[in-house]
Protein backbone atom coordinates (compact mmCIF):
# COMPACT_ATOMS: atom_id res chain seq x y z
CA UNK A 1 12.86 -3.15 3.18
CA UNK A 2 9.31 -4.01 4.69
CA UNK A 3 7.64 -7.61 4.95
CA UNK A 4 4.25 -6.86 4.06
CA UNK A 5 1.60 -10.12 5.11
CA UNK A 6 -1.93 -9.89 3.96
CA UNK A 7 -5.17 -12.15 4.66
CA UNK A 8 -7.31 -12.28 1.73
CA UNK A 9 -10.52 -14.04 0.29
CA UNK A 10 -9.29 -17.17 -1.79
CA UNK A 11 -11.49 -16.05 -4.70
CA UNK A 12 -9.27 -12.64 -4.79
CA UNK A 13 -5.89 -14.13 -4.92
CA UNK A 14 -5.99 -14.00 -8.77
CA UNK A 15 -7.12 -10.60 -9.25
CA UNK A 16 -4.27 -9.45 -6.39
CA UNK A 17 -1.76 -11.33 -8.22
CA UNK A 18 -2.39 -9.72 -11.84
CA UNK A 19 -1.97 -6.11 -9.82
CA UNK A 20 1.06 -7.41 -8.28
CA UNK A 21 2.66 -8.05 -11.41
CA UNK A 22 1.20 -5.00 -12.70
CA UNK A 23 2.95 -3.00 -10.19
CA UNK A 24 6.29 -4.76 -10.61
CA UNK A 25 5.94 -7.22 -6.94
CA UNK A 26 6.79 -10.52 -8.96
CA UNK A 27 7.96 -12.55 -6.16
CA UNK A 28 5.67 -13.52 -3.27
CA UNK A 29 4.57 -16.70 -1.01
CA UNK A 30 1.84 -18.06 -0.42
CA UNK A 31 -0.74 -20.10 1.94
CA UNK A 32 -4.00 -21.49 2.99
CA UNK A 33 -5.22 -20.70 5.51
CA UNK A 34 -7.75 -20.74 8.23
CA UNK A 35 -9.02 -18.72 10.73
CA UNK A 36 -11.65 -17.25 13.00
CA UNK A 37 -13.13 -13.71 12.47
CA UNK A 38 -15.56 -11.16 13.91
CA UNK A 39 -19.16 -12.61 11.88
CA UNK A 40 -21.20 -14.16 14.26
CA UNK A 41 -24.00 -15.55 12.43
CA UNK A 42 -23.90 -18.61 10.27
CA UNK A 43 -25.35 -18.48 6.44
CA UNK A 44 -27.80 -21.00 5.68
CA UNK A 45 -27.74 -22.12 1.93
CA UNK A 46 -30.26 -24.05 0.39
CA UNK A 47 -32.19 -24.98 3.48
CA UNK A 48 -28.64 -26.10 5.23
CA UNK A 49 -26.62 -23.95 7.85
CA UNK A 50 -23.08 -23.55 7.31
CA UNK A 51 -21.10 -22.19 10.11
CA UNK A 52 -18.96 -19.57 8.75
CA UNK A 53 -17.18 -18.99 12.57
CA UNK A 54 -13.89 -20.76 10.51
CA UNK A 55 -12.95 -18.89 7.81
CA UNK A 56 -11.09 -19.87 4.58
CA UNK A 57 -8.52 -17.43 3.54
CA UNK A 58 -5.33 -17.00 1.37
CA UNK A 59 -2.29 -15.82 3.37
CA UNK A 60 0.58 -13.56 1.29
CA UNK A 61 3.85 -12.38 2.32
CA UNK A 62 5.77 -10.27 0.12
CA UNK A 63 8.94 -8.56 1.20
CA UNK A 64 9.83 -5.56 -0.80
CA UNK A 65 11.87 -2.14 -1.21
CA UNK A 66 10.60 0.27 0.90
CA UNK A 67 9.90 2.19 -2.45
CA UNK A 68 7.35 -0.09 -3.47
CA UNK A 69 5.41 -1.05 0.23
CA UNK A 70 2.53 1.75 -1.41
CA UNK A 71 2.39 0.71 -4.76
CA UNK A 72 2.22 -3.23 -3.44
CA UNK A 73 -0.40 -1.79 -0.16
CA UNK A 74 -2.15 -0.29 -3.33
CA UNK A 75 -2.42 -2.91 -5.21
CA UNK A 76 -3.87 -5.22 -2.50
CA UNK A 77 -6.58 -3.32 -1.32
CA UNK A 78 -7.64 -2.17 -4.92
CA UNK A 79 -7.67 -5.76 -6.35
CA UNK A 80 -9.03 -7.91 -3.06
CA UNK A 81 -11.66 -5.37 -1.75
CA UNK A 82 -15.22 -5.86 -2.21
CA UNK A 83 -16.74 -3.72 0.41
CA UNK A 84 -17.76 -5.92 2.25
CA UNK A 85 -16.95 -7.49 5.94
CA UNK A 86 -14.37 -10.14 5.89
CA UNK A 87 -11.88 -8.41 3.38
CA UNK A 88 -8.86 -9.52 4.96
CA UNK A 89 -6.31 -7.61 6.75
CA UNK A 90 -2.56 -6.13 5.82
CA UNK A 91 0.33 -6.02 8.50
CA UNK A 92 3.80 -4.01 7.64
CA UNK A 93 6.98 -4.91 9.64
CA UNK A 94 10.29 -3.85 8.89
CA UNK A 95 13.28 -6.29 7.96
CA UNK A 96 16.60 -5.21 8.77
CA UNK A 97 18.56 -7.32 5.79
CA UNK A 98 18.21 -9.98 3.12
CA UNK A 99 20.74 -12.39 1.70
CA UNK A 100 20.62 -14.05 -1.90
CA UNK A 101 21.72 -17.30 -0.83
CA UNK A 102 23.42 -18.53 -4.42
CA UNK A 103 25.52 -15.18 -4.10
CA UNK A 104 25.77 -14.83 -0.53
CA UNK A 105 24.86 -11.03 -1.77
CA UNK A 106 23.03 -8.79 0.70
CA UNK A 107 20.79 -5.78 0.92
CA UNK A 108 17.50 -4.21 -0.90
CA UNK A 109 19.40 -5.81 -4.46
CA UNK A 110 18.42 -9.38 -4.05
CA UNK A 111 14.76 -8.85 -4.08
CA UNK A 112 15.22 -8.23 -7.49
């Protein structure tokens, strides 16, 4: 099984949900977040400058069969990419076991 976090923009979290459930990843959490990243400069919008050192993001964490960490991988960076700097970022870890805790059931099975 494989944990697989992800930082995105907050105006992507829709699209990367619809692929998620696209793919067959229909179980995920979820938060806000904030935090600082490599942009320098601050943007100035009408006539005001807004620092954008502290940056508003959507943090996911999705555990999955190691049979679907490409398809979900996939489906991130195809749905929350724009091109642009400030993207987000994906980390992979491995997790050794899970436990349904209504069954006391373990292994790969309770994701499901």
């Amino acid at each position: 099984m494989k944990k697989i976090e992800a930082i995105i923009r907050k105006s992507k979290y829709s699209a990367v949900k619809e692929a998620f459930h696209d793919v067959g990843v229909n179980f995920f959490s979820y938060w806000d977040v904030t935090g600082i990243g490599n942009e320098k400069e601050g943007h100035v919008y009408r006539g005001v400058s807004y620092s954008t050192s502290d940056i508003q993001r959507r943090y996911l964490s999705i555990v999955v069969s190691d049979s679907f960490e490409d398809a979900t991988i996939k489906a991130i960076i195809s749905s929350a990419g724009t091109g642009n700097v400030g993207d987000g970022k994906i980390f992979v870890s491995d997790i050794e076991e899970c436990y349904r805790i209504r069954t006391g059931e373990k292994g790969a099975d309770t994701l499901n």
